[in-house]
Protein backbone atom coordinates (compact mmCIF):
# COMPACT_ATOMS: atom_id res chain seq x y z
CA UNK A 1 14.40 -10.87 90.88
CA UNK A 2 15.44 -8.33 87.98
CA UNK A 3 13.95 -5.74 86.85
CA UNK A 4 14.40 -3.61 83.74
CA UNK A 5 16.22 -0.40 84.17
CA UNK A 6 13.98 1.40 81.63
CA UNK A 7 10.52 0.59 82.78
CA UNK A 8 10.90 -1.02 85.79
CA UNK A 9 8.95 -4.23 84.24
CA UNK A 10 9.59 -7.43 86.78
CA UNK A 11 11.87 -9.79 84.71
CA UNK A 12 11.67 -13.34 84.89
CA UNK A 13 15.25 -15.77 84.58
CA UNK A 14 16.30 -16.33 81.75
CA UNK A 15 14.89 -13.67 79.88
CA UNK A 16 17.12 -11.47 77.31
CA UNK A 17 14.61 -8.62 77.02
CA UNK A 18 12.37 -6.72 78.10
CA UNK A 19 8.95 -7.32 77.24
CA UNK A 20 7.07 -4.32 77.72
CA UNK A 21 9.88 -1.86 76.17
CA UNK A 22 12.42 -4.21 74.68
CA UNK A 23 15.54 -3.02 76.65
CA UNK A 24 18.26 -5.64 77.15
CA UNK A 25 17.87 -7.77 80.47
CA UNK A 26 20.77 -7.29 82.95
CA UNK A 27 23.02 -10.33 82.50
CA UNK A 28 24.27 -12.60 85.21
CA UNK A 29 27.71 -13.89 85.38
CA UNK A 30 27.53 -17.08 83.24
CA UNK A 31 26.21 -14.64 80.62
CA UNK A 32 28.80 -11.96 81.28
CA UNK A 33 31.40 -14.57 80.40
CA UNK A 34 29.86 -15.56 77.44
CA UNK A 35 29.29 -11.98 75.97
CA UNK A 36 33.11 -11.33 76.84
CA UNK A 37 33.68 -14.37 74.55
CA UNK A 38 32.26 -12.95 71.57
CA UNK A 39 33.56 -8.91 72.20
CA UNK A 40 35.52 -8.71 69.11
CA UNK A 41 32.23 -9.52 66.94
CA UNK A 42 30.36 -6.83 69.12
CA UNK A 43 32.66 -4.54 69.41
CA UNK A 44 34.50 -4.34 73.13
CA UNK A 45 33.03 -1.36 75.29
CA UNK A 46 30.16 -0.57 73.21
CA UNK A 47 27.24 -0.69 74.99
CA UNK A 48 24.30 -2.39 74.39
CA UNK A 49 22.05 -0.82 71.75
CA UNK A 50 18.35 0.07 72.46
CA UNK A 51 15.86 -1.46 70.86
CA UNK A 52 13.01 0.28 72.13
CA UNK A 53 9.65 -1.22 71.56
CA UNK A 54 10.56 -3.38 68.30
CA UNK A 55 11.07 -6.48 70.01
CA UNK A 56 8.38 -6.10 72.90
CA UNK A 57 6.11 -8.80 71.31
CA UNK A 58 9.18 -10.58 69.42
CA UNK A 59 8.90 -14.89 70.01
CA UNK A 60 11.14 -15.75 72.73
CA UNK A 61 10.04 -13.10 74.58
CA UNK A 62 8.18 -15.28 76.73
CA UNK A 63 9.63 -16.66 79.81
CA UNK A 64 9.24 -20.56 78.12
CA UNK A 65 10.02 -19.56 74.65
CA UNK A 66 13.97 -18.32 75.24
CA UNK A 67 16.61 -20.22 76.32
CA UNK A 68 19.20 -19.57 78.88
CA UNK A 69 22.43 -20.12 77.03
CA UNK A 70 21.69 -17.91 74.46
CA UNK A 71 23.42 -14.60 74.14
CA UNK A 72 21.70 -11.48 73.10
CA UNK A 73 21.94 -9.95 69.93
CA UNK A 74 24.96 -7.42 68.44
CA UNK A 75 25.19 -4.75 66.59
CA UNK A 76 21.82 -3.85 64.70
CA UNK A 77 18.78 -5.94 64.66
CA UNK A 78 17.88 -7.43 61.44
CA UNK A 79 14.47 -7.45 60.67
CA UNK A 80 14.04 -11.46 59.87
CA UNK A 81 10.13 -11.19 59.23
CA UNK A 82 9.14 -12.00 55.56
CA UNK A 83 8.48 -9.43 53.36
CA UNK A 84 6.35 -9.26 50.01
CA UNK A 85 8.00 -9.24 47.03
CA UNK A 86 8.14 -6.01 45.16
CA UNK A 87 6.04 -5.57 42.24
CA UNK A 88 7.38 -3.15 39.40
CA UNK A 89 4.09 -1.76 37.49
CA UNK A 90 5.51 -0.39 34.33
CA UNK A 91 3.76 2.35 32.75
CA UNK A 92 1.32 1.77 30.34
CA UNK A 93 1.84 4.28 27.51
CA UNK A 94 -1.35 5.66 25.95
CA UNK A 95 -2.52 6.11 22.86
CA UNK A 96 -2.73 9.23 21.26
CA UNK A 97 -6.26 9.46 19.40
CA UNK A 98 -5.36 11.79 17.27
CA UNK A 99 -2.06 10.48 16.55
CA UNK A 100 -3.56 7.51 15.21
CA UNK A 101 -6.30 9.87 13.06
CA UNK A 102 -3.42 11.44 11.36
CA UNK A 103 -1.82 8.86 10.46
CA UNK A 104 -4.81 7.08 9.00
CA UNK A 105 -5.59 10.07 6.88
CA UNK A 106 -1.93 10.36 5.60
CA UNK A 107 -2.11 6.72 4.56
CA UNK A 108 -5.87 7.00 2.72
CA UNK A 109 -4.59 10.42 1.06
CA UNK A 110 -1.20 8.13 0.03
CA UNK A 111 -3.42 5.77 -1.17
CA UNK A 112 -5.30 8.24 -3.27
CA UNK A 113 -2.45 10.37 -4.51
CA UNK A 114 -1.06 6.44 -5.65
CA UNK A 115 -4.62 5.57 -8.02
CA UNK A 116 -4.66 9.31 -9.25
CA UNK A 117 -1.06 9.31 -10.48
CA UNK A 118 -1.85 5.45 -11.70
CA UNK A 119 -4.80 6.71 -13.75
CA UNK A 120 -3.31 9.62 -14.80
CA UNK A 121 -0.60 8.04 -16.36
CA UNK A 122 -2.50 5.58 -18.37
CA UNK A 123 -4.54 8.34 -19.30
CA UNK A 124 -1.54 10.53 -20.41
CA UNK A 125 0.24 7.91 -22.11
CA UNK A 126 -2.79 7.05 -24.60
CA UNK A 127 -3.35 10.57 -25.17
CA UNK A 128 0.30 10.75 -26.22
CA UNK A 129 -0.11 7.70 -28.28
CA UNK A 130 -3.21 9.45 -30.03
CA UNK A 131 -0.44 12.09 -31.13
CA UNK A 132 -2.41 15.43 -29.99
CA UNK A 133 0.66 17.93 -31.17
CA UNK A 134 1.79 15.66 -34.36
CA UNK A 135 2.15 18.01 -37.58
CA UNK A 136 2.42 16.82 -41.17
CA UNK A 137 5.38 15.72 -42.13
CA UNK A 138 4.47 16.68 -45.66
CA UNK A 139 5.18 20.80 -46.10
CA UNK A 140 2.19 20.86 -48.21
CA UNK A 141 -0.34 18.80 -46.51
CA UNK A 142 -2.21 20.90 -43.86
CA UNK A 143 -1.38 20.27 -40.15
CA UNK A 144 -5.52 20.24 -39.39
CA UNK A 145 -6.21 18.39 -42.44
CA UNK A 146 -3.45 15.96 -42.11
CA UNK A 147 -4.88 15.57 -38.06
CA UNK A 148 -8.13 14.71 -39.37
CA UNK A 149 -7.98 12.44 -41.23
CA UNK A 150 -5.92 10.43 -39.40
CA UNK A 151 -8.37 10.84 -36.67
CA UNK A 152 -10.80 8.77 -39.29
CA UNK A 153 -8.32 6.35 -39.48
CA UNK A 154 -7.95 5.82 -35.81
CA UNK A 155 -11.48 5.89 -35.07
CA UNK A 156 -12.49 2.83 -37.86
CA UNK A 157 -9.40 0.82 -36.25
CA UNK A 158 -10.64 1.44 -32.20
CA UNK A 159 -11.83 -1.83 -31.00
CA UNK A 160 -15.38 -0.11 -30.09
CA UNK A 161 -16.20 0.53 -33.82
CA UNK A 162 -17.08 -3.26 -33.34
CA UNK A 163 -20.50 -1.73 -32.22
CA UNK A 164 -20.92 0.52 -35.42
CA UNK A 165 -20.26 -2.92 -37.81
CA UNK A 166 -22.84 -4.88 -35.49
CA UNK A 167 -25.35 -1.75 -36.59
CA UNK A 168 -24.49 -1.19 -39.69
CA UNK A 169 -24.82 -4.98 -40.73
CA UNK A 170 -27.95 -5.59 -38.64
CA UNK A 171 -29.19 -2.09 -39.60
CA UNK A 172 -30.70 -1.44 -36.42
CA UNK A 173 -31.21 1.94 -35.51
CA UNK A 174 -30.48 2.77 -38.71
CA UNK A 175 -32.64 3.75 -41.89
CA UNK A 176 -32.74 1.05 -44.64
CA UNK A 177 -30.89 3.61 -46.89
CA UNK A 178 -28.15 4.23 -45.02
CA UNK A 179 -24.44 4.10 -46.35
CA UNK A 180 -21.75 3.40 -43.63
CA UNK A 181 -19.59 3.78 -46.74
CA UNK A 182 -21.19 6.90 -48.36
CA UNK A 183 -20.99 8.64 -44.80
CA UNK A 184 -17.43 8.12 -44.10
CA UNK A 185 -16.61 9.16 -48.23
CA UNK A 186 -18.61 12.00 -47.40
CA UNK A 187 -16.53 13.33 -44.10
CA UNK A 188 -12.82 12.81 -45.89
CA UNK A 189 -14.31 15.16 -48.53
CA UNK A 190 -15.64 17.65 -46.47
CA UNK A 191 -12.03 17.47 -44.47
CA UNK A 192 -10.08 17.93 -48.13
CA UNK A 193 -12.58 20.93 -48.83
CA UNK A 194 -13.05 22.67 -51.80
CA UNK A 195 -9.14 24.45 -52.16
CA UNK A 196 -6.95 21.51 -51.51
CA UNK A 197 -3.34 20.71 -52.81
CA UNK A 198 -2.62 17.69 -54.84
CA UNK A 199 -0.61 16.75 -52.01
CA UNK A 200 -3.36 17.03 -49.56
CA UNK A 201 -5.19 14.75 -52.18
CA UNK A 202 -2.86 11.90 -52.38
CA UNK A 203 -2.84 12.41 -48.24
CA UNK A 204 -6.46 11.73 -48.03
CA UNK A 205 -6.81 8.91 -50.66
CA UNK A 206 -4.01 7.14 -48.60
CA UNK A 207 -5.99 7.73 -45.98
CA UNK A 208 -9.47 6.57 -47.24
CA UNK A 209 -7.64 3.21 -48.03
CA UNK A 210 -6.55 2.26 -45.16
CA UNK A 211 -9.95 3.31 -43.39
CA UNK A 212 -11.70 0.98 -46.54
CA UNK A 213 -9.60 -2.01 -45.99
CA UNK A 214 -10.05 -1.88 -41.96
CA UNK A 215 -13.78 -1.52 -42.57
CA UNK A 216 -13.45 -4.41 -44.82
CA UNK A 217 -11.76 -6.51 -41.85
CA UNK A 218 -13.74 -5.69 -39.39
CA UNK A 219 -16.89 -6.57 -41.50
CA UNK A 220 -15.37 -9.74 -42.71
CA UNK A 221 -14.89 -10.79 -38.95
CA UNK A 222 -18.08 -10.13 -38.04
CA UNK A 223 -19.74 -12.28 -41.09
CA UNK A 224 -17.30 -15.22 -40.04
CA UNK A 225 -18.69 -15.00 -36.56
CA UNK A 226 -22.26 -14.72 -37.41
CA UNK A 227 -23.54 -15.79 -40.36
CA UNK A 228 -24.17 -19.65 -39.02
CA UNK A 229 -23.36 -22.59 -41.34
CA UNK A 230 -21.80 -19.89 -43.56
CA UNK A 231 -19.47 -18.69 -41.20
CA UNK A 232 -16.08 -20.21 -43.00
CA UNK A 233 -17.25 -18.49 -46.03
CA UNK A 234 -16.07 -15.80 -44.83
CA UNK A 235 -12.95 -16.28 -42.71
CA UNK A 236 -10.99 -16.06 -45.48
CA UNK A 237 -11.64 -12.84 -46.53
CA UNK A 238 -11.27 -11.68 -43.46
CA UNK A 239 -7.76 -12.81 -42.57
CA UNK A 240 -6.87 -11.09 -45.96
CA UNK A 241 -8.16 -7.88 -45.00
CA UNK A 242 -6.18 -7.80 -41.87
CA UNK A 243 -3.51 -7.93 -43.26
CA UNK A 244 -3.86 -5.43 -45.60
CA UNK A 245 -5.63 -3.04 -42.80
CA UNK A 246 -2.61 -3.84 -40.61
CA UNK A 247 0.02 -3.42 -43.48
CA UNK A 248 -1.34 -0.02 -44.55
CA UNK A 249 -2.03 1.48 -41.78
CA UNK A 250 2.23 1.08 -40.71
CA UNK A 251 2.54 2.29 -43.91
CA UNK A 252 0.91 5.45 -43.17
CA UNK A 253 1.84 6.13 -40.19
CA UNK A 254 5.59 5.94 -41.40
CA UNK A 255 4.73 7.79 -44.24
CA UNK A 256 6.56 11.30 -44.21
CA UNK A 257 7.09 12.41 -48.04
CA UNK A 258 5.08 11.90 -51.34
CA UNK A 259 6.86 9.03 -52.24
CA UNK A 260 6.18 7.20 -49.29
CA UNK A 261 2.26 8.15 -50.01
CA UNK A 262 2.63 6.64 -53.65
CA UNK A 263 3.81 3.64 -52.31
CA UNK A 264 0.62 3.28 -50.27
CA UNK A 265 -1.48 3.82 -53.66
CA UNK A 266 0.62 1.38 -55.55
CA UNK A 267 0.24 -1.47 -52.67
CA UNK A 268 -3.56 -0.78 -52.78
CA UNK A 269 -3.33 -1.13 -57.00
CA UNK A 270 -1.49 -4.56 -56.54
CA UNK A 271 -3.63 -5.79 -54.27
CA UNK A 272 -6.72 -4.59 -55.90
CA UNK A 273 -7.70 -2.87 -53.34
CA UNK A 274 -8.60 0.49 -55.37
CA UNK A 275 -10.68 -1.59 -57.72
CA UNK A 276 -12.93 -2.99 -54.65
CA UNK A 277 -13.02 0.13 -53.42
CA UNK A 278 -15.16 1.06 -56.84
């Protein structure tokens, strides 16, 4: 009978190890052989390696379990239990509240800074086109009265004087008396004053034409829209007056010198334009 010569543990035949501590079991000489057979994969004259307690409830422990023509083990155990797999957890990267608040503000205020310069620019560009800084081209028209009056002109041909025609031919909030024609007379005069050049003169009769022959259009247009069965009646005046609103008013706004002025008054004579006027 063997015993181990670490713990003194009774071993049974046949057994490799230990099975309280694990040592190596003292081989007999059928297992001598064999472990001389396999020295140069152990390494010659190395001595067994001790285990400790790592195989002391190993299978084939167990008297039944082993066999006897095994040999032991060489060199380091390996570890043959399975092992769980290993699971990576990558981190998860948090969001920064306030990161995301700034950069929802930046994008509102973008959006903001986008519709004011929008809106600006329209609003720039038609007070441009209104001409705030333009001067008469005329040396002896007045800059304010030459302003003016075109500002008269401008206001008669803005597509919301549709509402003055609708009140002036309806007369509603109006008295019975009143003169859309004898107002507007009235304001060029006041405009030319009392001390006026005959420059500034010519300047505003030009101007009262073209005002006259817009007015004209636009009340044409309005007739031809609603005055019922009589509506063609007046589609032909209308047409004519737009053109000669439209034509004029180029005129005058290309209209830097007296001669160019004369030529609106003689357009207006042809056209008999002056005489309606009367």
């Amino acid at each position: 009978m063997a015993y181990c010569s670490k713990c003194g543990r009774e071993l049974r035949p046949g057994l490799k190890f230990c099975t309280g501590c694990g040592t190596p079991a003292p081989m007999d000489d059928e297992q001598t052989q064999q472990q001389s057979d396999f020295s140069g994969f152990s390494g010659q004259g190395e001595s067994a390696p001790d285990f400790g307690d790592a195989f002391a409830d190993a299978p084939g422990s167990g008297g039944s379990t082993g066999s006897a023509g095994q040999n032991p083990p060489q060199g380091d155990p390996v570890d043959t239990r399975p092992t769980a797999p290993t699971i990576v957890i990558a981190p998860i990267e948090k969001k920064d509240g306030k990161k995301i608040a700034k950069t929802v503000v930046k994008t509102v205020i973008g959006c903001i800074l986008v519709v004011v310069l929008i809106i600006g620019g329209v609003w720039a560009t038609a007070w441009m086109m209104s001409n705030p800084f333009r001067s008469s081209p005329v040396e002896e028209v007045n800059n304010e009265k030459y302003t003016r009056m075109l500002a008269l002109v401008e206001d008669v041909r803005n597509p919301n004087f549709d509402e003055v025609i609708d009140d002036l031919l309806t007369q509603k909030g109006k008295a019975e008396n009143y003169s859309f024609l004898e107002e507007y007379t009235n304001k060029f005069n006041e405009i030319l004053g009392e001390e006026y050049t005959d420059e500034e003169k010519l300047f505003c009769d030009c101007c009262y034409f073209v005002w006259y022959t817009e007015y004209q259009a636009k009340r044409y247009e309005w007739l031809s829209k609603n005055s019922g069965l009589l509506n063609a009646l007046y589609v032909g005046k209308a047409n004519t007056y737009r053109g000669y609103a439209d034509t004029l008013y180029d005129m005058l706004c290309e209209a830097d010198s007296v001669t160019d002025m004369n030529n609106i008054k003689a357009y207006c004579a042809d056209h008999e334009i002056i005489s309606d006027n009367k």
